[in-house]
ModelCIF file with pLDDT and N, C-alpha, C, O atoms, coordinates in Angstrom:
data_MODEL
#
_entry.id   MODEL 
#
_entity.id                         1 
_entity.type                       polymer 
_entity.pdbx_number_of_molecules   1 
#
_entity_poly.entity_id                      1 
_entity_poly.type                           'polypeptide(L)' 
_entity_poly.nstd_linkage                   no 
_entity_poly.nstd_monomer                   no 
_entity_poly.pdbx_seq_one_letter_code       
;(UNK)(UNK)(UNK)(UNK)(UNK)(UNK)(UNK)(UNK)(UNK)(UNK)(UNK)(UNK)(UNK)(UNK)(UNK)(UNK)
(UNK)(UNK)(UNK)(UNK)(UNK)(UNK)(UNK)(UNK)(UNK)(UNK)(UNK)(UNK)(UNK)(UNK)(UNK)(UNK)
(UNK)(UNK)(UNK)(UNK)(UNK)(UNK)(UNK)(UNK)(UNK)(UNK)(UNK)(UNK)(UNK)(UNK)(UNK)
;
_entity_poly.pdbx_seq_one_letter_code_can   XXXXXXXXXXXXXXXXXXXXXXXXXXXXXXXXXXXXXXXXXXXXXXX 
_entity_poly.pdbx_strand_id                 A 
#
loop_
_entity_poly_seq.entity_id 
_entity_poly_seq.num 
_entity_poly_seq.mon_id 
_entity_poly_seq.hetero 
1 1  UNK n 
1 2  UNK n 
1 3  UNK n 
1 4  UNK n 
1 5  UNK n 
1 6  UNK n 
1 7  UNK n 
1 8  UNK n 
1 9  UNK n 
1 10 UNK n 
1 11 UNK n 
1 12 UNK n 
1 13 UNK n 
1 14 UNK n 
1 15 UNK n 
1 16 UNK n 
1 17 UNK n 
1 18 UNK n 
1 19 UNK n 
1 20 UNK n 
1 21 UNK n 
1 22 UNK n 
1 23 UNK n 
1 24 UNK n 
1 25 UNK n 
1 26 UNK n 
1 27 UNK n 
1 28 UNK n 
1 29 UNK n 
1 30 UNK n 
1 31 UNK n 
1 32 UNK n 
1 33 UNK n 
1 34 UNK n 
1 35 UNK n 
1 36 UNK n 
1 37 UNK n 
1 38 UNK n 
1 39 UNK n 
1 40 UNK n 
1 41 UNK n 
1 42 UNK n 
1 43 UNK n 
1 44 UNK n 
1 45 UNK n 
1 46 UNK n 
1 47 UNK n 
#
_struct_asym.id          A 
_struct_asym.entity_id   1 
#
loop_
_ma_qa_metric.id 
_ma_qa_metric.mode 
_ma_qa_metric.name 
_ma_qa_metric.software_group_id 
_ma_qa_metric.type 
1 global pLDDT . pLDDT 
2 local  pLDDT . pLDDT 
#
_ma_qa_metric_global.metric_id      1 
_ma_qa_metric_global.metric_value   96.43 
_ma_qa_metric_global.model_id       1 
_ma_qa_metric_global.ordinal_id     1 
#
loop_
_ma_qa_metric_local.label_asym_id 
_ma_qa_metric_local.label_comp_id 
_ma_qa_metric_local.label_seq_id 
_ma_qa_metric_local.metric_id 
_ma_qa_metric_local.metric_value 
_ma_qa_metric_local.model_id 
_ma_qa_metric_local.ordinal_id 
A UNK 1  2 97.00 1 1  
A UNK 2  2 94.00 1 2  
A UNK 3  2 95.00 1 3  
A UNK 4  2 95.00 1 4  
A UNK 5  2 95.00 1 5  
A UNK 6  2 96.00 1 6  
A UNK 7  2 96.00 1 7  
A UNK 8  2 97.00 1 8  
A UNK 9  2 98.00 1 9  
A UNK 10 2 98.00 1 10 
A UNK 11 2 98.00 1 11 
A UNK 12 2 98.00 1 12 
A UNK 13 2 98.00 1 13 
A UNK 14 2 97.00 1 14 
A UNK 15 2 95.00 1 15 
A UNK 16 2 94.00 1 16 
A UNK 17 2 96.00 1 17 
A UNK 18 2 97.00 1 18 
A UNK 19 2 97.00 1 19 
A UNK 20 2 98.00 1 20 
A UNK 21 2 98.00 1 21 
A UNK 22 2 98.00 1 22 
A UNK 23 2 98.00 1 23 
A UNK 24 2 98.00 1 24 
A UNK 25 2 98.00 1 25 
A UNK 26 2 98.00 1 26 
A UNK 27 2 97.00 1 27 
A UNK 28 2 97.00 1 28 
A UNK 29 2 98.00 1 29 
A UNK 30 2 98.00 1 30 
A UNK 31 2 97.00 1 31 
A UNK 32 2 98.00 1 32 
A UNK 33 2 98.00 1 33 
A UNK 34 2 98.00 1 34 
A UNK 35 2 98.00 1 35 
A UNK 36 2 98.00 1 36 
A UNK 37 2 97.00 1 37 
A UNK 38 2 96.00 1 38 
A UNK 39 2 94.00 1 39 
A UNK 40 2 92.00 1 40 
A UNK 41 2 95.00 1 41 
A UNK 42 2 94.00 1 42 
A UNK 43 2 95.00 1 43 
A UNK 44 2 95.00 1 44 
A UNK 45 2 95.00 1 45 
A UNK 46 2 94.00 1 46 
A UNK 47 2 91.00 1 47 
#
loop_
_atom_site.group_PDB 
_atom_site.id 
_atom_site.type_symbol 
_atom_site.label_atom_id 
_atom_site.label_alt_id 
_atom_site.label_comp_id 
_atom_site.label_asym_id 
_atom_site.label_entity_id 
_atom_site.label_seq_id 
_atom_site.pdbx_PDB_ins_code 
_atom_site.Cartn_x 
_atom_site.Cartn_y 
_atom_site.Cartn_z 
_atom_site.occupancy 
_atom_site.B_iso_or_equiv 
_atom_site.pdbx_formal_charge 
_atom_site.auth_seq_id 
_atom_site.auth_comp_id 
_atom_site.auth_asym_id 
_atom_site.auth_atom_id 
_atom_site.pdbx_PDB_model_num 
ATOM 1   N N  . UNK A 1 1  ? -3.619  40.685 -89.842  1.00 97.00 ? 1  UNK A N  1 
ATOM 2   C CA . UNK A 1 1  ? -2.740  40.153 -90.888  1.00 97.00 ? 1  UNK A CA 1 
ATOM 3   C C  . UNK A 1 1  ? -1.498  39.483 -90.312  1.00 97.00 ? 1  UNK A C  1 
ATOM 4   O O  . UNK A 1 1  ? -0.890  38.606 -90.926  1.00 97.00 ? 1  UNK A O  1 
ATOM 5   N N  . UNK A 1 2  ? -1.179  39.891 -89.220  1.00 94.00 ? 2  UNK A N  1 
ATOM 6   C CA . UNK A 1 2  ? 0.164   39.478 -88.452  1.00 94.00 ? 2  UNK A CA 1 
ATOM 7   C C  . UNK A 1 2  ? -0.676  37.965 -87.768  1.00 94.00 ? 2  UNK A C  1 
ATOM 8   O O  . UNK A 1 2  ? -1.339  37.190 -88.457  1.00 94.00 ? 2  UNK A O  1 
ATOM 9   N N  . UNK A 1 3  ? -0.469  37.847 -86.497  1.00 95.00 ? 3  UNK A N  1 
ATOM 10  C CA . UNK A 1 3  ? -1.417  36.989 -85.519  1.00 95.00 ? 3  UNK A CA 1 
ATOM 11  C C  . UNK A 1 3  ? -2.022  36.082 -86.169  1.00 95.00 ? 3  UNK A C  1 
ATOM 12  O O  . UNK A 1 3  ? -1.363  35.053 -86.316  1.00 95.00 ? 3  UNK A O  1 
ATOM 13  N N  . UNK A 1 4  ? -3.382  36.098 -86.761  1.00 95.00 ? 4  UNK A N  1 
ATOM 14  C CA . UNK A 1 4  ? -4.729  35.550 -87.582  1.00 95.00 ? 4  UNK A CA 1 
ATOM 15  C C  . UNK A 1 4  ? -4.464  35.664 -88.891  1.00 95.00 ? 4  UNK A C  1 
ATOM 16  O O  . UNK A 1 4  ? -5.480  35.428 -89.545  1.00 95.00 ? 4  UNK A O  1 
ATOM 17  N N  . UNK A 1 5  ? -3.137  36.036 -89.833  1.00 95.00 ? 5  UNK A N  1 
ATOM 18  C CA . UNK A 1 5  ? -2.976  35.839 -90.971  1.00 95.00 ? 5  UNK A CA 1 
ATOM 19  C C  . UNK A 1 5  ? -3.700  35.932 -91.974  1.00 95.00 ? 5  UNK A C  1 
ATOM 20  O O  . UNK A 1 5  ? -3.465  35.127 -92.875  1.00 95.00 ? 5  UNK A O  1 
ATOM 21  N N  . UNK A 1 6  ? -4.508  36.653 -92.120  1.00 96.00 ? 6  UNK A N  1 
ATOM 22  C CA . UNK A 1 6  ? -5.647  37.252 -92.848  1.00 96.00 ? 6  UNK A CA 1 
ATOM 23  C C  . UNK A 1 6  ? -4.836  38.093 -94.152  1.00 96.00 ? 6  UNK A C  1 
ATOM 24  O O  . UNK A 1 6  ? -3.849  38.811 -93.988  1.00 96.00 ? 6  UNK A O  1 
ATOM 25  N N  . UNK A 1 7  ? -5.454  37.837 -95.366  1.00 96.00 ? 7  UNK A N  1 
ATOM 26  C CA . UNK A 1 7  ? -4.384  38.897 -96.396  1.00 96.00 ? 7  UNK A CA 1 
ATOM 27  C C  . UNK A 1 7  ? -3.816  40.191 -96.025  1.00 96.00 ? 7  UNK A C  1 
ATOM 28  O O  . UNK A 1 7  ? -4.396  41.139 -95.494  1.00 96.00 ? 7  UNK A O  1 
ATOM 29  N N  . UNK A 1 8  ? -2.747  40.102 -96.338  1.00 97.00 ? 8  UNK A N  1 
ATOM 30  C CA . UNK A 1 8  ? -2.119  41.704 -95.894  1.00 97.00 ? 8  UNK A CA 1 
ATOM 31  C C  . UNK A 1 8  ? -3.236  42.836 -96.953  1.00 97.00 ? 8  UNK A C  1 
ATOM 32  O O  . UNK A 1 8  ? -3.161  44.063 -96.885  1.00 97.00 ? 8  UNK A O  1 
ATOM 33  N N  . UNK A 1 9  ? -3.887  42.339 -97.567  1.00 98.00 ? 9  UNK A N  1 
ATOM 34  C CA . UNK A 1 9  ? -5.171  43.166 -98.212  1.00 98.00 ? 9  UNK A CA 1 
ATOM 35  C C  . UNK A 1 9  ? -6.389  43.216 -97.985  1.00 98.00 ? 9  UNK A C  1 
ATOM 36  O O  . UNK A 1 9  ? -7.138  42.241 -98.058  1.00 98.00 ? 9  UNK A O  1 
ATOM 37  N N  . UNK A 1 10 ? -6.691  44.243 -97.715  1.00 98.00 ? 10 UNK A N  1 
ATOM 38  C CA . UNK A 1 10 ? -8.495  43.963 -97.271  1.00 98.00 ? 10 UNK A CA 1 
ATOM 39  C C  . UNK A 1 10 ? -9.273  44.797 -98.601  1.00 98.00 ? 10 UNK A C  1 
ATOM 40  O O  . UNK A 1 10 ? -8.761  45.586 -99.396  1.00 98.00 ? 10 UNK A O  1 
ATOM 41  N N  . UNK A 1 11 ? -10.571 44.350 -98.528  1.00 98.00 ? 11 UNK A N  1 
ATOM 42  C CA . UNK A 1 11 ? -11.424 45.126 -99.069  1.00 98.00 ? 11 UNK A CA 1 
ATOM 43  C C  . UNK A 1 11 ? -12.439 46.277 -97.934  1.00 98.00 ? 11 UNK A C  1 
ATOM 44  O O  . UNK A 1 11 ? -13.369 46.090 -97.150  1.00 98.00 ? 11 UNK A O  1 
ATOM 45  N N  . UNK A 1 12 ? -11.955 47.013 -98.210  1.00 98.00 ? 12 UNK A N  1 
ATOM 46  C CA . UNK A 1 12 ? -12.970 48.230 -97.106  1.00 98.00 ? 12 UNK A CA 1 
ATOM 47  C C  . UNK A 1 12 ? -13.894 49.012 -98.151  1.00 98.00 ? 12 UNK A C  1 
ATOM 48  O O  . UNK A 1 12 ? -13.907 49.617 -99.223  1.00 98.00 ? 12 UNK A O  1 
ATOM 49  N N  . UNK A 1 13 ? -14.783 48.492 -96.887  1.00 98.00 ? 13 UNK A N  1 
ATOM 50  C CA . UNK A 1 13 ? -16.366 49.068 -97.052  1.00 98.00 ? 13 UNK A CA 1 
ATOM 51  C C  . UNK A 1 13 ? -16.928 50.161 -97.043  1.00 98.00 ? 13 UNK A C  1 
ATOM 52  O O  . UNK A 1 13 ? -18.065 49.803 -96.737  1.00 98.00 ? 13 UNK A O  1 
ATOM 53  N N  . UNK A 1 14 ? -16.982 51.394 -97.170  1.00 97.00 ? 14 UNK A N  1 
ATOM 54  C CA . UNK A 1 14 ? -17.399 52.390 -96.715  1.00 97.00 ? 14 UNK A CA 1 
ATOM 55  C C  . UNK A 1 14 ? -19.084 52.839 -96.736  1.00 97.00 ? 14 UNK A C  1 
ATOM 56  O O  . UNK A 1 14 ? -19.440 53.564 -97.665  1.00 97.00 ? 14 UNK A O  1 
ATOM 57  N N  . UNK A 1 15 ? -19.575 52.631 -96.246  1.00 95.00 ? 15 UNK A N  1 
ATOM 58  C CA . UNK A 1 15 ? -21.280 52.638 -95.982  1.00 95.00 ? 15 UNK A CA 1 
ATOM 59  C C  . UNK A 1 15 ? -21.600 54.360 -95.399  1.00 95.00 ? 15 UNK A C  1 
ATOM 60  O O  . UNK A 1 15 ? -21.525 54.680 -94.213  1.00 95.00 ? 15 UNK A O  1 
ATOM 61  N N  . UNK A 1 16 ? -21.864 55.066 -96.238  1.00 94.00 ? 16 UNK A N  1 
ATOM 62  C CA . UNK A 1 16 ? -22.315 56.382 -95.413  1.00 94.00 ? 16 UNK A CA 1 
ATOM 63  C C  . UNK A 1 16 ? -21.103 56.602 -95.210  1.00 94.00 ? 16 UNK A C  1 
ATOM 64  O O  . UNK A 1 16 ? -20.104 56.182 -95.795  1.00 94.00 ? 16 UNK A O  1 
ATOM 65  N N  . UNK A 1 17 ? -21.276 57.553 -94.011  1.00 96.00 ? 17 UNK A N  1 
ATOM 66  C CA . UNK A 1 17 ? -19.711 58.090 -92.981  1.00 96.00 ? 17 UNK A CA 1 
ATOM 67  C C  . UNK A 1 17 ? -18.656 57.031 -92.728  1.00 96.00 ? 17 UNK A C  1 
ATOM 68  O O  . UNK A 1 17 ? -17.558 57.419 -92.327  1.00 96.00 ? 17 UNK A O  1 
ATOM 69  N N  . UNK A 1 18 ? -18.811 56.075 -92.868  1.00 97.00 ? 18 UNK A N  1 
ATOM 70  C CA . UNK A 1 18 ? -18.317 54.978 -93.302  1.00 97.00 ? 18 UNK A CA 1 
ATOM 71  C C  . UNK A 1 18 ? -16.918 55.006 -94.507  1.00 97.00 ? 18 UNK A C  1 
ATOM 72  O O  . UNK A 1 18 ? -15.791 54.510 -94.476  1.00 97.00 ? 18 UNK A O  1 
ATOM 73  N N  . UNK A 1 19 ? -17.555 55.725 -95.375  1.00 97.00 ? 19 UNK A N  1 
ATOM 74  C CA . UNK A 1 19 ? -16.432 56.190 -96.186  1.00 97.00 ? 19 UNK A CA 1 
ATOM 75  C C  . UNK A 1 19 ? -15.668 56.835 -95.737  1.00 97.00 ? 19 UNK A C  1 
ATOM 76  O O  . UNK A 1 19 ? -14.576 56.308 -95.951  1.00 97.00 ? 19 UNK A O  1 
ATOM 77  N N  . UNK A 1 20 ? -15.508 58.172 -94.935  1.00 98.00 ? 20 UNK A N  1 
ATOM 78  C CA . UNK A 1 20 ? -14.383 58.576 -94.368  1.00 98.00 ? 20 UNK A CA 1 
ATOM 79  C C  . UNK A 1 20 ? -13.232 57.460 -94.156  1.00 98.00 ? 20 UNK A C  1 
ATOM 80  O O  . UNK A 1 20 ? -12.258 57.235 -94.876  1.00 98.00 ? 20 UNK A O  1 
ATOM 81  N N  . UNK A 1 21 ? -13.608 56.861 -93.020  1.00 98.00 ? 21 UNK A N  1 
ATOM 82  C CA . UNK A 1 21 ? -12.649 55.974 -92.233  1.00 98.00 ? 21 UNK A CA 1 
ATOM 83  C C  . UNK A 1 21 ? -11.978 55.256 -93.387  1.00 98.00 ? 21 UNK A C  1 
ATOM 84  O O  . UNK A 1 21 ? -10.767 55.084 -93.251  1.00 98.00 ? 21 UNK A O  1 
ATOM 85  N N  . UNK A 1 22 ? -12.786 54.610 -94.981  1.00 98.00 ? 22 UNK A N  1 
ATOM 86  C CA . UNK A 1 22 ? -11.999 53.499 -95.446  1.00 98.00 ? 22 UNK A CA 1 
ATOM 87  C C  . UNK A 1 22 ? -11.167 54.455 -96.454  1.00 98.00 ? 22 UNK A C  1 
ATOM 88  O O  . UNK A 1 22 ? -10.065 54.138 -96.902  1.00 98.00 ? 22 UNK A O  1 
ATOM 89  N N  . UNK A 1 23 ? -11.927 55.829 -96.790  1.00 98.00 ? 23 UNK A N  1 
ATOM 90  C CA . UNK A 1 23 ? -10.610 56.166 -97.563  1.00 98.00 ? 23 UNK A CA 1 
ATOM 91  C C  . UNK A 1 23 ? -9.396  56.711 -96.912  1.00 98.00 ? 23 UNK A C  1 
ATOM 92  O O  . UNK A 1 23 ? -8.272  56.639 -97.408  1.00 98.00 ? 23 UNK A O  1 
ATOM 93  N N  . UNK A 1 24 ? -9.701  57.298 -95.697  1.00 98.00 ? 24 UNK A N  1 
ATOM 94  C CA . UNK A 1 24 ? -8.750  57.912 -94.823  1.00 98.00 ? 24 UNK A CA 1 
ATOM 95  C C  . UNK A 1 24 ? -7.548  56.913 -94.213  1.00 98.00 ? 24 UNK A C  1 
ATOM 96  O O  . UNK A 1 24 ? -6.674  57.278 -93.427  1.00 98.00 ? 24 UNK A O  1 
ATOM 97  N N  . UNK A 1 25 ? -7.719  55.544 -94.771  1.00 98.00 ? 25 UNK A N  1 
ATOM 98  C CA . UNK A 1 25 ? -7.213  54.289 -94.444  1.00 98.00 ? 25 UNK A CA 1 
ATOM 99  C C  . UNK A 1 25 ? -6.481  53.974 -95.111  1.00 98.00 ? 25 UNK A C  1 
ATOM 100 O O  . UNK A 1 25 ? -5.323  53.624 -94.887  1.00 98.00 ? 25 UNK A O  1 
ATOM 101 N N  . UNK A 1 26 ? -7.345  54.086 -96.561  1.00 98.00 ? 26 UNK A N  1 
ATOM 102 C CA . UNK A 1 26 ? -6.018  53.691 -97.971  1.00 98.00 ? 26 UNK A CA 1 
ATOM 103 C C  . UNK A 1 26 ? -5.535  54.441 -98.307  1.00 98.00 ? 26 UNK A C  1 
ATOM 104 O O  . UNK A 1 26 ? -4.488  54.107 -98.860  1.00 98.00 ? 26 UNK A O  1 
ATOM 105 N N  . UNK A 1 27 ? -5.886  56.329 -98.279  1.00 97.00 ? 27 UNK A N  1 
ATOM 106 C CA . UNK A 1 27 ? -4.765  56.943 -98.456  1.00 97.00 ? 27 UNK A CA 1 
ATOM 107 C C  . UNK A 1 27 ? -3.521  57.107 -97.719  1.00 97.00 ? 27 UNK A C  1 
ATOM 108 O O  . UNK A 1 27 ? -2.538  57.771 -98.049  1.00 97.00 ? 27 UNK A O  1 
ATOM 109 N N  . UNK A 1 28 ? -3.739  56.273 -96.474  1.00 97.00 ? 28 UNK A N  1 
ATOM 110 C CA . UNK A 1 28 ? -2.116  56.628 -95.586  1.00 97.00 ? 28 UNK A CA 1 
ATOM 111 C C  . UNK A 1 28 ? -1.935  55.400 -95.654  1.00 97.00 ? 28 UNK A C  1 
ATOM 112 O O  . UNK A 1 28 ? -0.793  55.386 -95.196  1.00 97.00 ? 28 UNK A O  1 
ATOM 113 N N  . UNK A 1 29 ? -2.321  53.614 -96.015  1.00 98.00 ? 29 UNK A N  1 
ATOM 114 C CA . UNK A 1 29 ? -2.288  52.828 -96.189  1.00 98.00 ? 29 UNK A CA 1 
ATOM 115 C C  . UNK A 1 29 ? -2.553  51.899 -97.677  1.00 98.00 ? 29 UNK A C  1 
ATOM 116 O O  . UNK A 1 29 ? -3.135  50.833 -97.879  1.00 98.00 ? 29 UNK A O  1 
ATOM 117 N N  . UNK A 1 30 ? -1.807  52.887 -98.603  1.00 98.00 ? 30 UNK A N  1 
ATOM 118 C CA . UNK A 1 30 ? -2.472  52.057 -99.874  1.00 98.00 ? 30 UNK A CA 1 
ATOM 119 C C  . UNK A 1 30 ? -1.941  50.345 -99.822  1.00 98.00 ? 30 UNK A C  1 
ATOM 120 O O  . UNK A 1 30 ? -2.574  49.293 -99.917  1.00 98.00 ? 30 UNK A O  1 
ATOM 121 N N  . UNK A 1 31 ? -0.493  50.648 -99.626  1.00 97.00 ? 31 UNK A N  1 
ATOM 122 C CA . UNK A 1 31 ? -0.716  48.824 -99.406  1.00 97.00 ? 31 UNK A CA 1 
ATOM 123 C C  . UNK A 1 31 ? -1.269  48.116 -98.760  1.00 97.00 ? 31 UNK A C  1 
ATOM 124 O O  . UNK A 1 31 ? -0.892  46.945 -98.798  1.00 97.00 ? 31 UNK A O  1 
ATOM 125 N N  . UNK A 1 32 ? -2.013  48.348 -98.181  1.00 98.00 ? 32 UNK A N  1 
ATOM 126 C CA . UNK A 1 32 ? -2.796  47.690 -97.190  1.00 98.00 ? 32 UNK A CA 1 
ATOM 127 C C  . UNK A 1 32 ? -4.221  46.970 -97.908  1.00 98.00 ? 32 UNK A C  1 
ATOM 128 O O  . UNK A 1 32 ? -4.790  45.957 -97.500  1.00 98.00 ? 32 UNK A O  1 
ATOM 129 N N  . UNK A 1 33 ? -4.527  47.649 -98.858  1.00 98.00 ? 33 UNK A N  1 
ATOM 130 C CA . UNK A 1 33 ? -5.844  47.942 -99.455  1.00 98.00 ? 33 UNK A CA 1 
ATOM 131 C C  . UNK A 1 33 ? -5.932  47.236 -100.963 1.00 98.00 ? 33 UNK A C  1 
ATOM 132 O O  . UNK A 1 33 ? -5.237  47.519 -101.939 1.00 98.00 ? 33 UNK A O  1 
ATOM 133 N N  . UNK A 1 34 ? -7.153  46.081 -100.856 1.00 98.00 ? 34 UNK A N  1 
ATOM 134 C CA . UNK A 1 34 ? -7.295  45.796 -102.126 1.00 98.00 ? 34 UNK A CA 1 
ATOM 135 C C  . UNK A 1 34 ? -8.094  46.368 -103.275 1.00 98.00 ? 34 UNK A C  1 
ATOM 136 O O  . UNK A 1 34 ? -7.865  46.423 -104.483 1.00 98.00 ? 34 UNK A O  1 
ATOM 137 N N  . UNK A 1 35 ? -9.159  46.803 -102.482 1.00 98.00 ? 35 UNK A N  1 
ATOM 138 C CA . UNK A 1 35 ? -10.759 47.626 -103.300 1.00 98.00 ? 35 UNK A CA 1 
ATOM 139 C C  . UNK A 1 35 ? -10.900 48.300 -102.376 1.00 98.00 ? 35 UNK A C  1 
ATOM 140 O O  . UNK A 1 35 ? -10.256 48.197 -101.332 1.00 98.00 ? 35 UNK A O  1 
ATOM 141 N N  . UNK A 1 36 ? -12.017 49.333 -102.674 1.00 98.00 ? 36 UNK A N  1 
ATOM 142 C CA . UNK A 1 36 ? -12.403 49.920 -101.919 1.00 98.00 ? 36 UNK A CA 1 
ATOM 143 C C  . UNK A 1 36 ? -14.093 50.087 -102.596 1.00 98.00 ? 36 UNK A C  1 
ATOM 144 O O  . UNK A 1 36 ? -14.393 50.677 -103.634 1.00 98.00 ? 36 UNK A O  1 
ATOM 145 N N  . UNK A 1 37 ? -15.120 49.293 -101.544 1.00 97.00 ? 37 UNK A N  1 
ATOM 146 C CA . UNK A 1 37 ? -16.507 49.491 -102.082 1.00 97.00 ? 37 UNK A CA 1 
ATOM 147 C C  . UNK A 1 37 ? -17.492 50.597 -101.627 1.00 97.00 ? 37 UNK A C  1 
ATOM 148 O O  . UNK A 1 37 ? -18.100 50.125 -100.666 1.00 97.00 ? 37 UNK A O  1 
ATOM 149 N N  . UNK A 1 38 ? -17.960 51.960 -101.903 1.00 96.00 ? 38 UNK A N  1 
ATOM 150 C CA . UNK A 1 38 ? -18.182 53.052 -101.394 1.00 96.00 ? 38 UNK A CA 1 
ATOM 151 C C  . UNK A 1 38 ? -19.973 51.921 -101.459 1.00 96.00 ? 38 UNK A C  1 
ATOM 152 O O  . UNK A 1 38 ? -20.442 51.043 -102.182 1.00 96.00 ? 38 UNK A O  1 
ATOM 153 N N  . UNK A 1 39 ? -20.358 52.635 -100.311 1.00 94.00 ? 39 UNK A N  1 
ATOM 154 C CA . UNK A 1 39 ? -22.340 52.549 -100.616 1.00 94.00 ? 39 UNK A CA 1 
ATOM 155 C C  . UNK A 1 39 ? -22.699 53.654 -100.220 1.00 94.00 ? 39 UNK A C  1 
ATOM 156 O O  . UNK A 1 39 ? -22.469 53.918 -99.040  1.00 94.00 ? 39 UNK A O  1 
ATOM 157 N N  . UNK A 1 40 ? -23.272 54.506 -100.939 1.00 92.00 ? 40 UNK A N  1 
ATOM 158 C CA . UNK A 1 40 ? -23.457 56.031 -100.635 1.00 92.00 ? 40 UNK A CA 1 
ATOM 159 C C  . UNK A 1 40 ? -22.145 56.880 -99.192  1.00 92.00 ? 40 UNK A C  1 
ATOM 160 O O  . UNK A 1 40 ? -22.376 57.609 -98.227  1.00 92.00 ? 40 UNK A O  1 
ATOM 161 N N  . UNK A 1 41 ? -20.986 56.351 -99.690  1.00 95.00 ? 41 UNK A N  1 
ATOM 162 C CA . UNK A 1 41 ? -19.851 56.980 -98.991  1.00 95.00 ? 41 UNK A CA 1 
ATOM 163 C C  . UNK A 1 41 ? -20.100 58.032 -98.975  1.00 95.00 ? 41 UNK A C  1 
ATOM 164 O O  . UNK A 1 41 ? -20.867 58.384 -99.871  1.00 95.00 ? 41 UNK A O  1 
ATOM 165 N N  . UNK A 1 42 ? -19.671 59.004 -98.089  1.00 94.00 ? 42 UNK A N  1 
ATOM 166 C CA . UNK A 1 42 ? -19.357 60.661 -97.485  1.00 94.00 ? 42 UNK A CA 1 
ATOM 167 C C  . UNK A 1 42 ? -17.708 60.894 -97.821  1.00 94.00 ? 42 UNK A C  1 
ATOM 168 O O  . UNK A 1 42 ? -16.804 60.464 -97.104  1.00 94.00 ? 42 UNK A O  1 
ATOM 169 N N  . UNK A 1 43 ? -17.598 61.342 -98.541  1.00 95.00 ? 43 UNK A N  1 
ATOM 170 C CA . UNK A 1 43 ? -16.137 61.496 -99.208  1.00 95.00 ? 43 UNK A CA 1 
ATOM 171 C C  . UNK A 1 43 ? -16.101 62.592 -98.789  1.00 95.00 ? 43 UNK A C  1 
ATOM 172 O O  . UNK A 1 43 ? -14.987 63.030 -99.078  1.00 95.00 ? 43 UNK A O  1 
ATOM 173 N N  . UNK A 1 44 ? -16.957 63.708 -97.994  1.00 95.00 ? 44 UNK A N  1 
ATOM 174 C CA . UNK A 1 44 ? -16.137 64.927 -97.718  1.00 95.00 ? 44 UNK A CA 1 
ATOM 175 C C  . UNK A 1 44 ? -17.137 65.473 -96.277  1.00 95.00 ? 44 UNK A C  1 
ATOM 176 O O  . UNK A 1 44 ? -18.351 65.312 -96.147  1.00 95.00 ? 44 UNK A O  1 
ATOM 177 N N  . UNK A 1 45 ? -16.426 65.978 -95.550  1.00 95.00 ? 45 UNK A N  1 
ATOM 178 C CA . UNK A 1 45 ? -17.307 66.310 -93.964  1.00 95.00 ? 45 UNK A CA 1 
ATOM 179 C C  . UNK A 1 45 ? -17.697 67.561 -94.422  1.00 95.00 ? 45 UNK A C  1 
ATOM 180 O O  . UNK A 1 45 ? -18.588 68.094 -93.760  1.00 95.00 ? 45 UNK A O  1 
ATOM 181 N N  . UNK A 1 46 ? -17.100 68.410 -95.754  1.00 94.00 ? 46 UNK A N  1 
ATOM 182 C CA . UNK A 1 46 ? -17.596 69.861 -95.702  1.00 94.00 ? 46 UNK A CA 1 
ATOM 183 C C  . UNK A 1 46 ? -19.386 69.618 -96.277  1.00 94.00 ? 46 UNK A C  1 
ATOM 184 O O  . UNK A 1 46 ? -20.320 70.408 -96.138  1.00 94.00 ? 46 UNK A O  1 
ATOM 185 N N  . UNK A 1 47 ? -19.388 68.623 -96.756  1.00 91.00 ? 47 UNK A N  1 
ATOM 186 C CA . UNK A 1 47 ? -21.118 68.088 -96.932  1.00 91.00 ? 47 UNK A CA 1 
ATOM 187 C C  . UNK A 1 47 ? -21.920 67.559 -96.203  1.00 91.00 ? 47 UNK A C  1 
ATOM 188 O O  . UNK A 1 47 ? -23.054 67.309 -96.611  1.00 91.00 ? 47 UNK A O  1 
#
């Protein structure tokens, strides 16, 4: 977003375990974050 000027918003993907990383992203980064598209996301490691 700095450098390559890309929106200070992204859309993150979360695919599988995948989800960890994008929600673990927008919750310490909500401004950062435009959507968030789960595809069978893992929203929790205790599963």
């Amino acid at each position: 977003t700095g450098k390559y000027r890309l929106s200070t918003k992204c859309v993150l993907e979360g695919f599988s375990r995948g989800g960890l990383y994008a929600y673990n992203f927008a919750a310490a980064n909500p401004g950062k974050v435009a959507a968030i598209y789960g595809d069978a996301p893992v929203c929790d490691f205790k599963s």
